[in-house]
PDB file of N, CA and C in Angstrom:
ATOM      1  N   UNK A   1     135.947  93.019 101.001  1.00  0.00           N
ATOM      2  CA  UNK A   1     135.445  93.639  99.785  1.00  0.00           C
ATOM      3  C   UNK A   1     135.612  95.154  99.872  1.00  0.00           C
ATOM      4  N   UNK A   2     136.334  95.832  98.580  1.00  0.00           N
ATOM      5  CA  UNK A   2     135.967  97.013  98.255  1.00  0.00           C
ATOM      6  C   UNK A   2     135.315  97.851  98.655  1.00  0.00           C
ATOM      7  N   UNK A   3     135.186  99.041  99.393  1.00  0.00           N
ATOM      8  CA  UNK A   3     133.891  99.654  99.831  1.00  0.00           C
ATOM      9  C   UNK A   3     134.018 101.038  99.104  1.00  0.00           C
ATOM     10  N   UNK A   4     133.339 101.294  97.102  1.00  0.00           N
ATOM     11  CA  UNK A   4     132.971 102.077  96.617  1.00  0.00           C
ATOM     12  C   UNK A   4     132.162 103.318  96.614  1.00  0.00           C
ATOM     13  N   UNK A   5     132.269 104.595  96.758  1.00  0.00           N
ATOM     14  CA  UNK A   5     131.033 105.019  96.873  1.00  0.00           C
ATOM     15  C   UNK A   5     130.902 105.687  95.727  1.00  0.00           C
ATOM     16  N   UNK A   6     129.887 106.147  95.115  1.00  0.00           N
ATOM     17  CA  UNK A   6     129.425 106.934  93.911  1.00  0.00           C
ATOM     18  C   UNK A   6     129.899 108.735  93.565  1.00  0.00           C
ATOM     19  N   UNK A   7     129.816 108.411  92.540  1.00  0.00           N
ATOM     20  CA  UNK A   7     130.299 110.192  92.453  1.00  0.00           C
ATOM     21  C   UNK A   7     129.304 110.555  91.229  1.00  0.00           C
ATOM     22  N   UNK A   8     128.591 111.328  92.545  1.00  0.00           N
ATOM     23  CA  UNK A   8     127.074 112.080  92.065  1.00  0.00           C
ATOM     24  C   UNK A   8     127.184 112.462  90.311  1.00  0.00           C
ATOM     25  N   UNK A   9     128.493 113.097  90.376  1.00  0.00           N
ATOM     26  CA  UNK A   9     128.379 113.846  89.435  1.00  0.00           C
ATOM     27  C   UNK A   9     128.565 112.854  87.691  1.00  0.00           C
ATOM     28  N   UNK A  10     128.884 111.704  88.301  1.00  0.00           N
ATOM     29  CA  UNK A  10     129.074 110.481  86.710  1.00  0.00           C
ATOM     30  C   UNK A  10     127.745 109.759  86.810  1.00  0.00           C
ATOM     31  N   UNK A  11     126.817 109.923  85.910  1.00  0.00           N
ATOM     32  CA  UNK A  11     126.196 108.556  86.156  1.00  0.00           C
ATOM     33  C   UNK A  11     126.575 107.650  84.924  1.00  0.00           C
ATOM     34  N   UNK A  12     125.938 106.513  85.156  1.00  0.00           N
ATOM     35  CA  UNK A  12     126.470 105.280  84.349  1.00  0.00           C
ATOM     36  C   UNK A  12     125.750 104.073  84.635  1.00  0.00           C
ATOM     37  N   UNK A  13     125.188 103.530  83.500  1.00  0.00           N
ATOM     38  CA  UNK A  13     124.467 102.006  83.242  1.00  0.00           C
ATOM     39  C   UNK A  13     125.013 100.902  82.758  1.00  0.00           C
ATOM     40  N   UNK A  14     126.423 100.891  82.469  1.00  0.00           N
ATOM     41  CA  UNK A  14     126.959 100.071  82.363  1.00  0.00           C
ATOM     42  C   UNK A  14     127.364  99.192  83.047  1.00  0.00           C
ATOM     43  N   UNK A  15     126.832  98.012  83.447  1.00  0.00           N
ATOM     44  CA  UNK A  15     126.988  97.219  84.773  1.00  0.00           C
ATOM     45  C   UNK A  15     127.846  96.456  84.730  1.00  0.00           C
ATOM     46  N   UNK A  16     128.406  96.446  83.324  1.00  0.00           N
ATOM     47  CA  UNK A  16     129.665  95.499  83.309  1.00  0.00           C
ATOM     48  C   UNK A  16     131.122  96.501  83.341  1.00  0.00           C
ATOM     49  N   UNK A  17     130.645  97.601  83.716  1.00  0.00           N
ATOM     50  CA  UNK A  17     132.235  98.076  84.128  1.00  0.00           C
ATOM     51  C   UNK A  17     132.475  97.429  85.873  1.00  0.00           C
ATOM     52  N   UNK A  18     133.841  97.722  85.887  1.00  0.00           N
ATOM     53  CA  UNK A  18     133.761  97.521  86.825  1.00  0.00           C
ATOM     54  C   UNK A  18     134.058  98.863  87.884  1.00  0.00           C
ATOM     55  N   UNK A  19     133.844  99.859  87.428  1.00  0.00           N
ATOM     56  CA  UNK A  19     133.647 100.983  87.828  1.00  0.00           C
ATOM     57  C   UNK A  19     132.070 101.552  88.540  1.00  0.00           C
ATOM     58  N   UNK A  20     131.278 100.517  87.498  1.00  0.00           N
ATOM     59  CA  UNK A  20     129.748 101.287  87.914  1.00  0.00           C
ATOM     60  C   UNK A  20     129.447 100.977  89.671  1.00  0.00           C
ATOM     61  N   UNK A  21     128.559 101.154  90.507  1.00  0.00           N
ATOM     62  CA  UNK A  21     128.656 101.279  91.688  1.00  0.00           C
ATOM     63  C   UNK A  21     128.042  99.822  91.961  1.00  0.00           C
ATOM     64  N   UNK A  22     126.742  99.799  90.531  1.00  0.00           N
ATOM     65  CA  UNK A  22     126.432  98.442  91.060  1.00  0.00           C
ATOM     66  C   UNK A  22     124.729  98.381  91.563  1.00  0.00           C
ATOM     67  N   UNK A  23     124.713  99.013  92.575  1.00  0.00           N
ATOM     68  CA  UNK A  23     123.429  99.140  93.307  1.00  0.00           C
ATOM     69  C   UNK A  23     122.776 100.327  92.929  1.00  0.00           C
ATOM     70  N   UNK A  24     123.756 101.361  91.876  1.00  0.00           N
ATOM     71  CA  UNK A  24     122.809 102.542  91.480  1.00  0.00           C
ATOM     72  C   UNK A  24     123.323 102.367  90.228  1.00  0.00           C
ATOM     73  N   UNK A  25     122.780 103.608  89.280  1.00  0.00           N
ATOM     74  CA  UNK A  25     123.605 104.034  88.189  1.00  0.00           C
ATOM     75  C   UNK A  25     124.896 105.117  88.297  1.00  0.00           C
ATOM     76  N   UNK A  26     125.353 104.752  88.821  1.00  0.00           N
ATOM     77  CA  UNK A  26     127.021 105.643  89.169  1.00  0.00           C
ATOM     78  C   UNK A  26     128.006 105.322  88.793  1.00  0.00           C
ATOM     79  N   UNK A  27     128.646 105.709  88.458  1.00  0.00           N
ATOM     80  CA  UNK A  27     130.427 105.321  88.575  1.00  0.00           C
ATOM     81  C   UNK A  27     131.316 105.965  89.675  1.00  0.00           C
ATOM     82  N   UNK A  28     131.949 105.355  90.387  1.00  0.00           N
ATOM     83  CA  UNK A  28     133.014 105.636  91.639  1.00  0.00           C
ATOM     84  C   UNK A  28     134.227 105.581  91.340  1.00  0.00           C
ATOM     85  N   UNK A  29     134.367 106.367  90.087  1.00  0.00           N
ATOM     86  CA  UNK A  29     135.872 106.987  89.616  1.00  0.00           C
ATOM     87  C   UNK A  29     135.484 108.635  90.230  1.00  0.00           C
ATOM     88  N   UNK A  30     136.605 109.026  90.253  1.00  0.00           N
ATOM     89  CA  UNK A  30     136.482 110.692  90.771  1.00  0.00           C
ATOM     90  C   UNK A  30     136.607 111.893  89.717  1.00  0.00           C
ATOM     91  N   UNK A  31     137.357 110.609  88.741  1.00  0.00           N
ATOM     92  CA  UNK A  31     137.002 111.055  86.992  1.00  0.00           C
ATOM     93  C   UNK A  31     136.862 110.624  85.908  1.00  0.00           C
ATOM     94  N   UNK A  32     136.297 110.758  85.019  1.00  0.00           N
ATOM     95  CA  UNK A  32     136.834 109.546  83.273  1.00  0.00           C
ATOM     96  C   UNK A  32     137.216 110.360  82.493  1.00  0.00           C
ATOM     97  N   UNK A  33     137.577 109.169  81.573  1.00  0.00           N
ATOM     98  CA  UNK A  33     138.299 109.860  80.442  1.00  0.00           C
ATOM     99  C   UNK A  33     137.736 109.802  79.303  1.00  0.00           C
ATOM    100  N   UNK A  34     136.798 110.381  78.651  1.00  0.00           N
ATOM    101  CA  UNK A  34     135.842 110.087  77.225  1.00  0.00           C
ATOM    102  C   UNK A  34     137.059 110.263  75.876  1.00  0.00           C
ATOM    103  N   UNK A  35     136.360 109.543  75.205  1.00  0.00           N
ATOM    104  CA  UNK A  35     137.250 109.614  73.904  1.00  0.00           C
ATOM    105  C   UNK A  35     136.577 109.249  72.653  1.00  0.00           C
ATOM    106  N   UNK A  36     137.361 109.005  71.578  1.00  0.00           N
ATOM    107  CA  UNK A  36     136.417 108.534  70.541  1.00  0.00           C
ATOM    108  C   UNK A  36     136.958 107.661  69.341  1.00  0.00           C
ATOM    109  N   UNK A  37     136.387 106.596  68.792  1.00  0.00           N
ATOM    110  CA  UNK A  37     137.067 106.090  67.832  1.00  0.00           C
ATOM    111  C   UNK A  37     137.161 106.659  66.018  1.00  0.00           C
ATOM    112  N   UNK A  38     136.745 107.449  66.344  1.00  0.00           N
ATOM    113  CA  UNK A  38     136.396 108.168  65.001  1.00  0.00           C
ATOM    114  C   UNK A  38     136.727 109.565  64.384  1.00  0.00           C
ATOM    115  N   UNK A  39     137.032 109.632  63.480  1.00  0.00           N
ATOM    116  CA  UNK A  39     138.182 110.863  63.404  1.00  0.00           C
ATOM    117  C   UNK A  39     137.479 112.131  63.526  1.00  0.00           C
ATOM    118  N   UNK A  40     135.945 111.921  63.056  1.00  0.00           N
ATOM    119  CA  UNK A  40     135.106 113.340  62.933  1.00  0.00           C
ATOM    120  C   UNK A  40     134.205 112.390  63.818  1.00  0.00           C
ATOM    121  N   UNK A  41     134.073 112.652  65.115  1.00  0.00           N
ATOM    122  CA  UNK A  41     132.554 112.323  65.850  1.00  0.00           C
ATOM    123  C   UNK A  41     131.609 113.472  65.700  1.00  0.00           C
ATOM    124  N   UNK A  42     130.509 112.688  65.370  1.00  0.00           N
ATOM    125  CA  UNK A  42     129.063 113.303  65.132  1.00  0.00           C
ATOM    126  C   UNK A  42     128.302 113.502  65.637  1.00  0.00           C
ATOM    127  N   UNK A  43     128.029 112.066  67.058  1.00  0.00           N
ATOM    128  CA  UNK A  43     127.084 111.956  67.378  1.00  0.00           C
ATOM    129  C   UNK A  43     127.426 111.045  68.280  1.00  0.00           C
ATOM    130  N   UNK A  44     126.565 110.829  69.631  1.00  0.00           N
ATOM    131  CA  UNK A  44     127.027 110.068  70.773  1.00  0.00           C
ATOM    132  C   UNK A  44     127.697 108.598  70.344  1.00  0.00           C
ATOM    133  N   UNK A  45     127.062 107.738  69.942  1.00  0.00           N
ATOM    134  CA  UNK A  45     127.314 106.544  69.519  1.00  0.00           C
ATOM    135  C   UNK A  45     129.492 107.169  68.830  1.00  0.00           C
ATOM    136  N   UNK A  46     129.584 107.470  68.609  1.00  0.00           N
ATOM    137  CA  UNK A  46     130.952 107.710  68.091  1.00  0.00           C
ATOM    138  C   UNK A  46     131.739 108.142  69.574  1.00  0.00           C
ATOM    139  N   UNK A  47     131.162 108.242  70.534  1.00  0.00           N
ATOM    140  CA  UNK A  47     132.168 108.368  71.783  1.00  0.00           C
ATOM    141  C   UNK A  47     132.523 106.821  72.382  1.00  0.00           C
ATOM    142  N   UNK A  48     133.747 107.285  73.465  1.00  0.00           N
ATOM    143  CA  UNK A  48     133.739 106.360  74.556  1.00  0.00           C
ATOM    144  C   UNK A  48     134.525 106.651  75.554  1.00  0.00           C
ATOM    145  N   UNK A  49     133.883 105.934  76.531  1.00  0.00           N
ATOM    146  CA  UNK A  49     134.615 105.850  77.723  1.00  0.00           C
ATOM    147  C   UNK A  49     135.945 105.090  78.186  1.00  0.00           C
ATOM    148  N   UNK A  50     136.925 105.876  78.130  1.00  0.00           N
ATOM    149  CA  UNK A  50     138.141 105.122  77.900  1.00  0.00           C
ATOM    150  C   UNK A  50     138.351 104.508  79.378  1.00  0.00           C
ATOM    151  N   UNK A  51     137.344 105.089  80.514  1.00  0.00           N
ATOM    152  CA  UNK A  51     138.069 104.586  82.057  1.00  0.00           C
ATOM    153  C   UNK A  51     137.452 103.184  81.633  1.00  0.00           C
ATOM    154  N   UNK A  52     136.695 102.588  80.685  1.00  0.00           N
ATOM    155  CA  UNK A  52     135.649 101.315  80.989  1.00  0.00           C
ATOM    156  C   UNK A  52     136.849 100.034  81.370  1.00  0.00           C
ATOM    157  N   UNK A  53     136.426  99.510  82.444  1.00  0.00           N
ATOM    158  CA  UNK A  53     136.943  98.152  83.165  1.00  0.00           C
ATOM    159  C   UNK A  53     136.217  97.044  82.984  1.00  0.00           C
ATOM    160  N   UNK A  54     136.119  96.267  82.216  1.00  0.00           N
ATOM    161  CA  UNK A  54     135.393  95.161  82.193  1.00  0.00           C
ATOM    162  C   UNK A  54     135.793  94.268  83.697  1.00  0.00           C
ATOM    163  N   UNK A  55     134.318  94.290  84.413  1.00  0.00           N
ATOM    164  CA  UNK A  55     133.901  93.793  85.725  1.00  0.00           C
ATOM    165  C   UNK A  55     134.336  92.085  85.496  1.00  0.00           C
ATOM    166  N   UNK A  56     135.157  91.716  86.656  1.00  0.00           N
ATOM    167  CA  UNK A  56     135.120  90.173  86.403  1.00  0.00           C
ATOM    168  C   UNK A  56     134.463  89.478  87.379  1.00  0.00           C
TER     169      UNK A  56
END
């Protein structure tokens, strides 16, 4: 198995990435890539996280 470690500086609750650490709220990318589906974002809900990996 994988041996991930966290990078202090992302946190993240998404437990179905398969990025998040798992045992904390982290992600163990060294970076992401935010983005958005919407031509004028307003407001958080209008972002996203383009690194997201759906965990299998």
């Amino acid at each position: 198995m994988e041996c991930k470690s966290k990078n202090s500086s992302i946190r993240c609750t998404v437990k179905e990435c398969a990025h998040n650490m798992g045992s904390e709220n982290y992600c163990t990318l060294n970076t992401i890539d935010v983005g958005t589906h919407e031509s004028n974002p307003t407001m958080p809900e209008c972002t996203d996280c383009n690194s997201f990996v759906k965990r299998s």
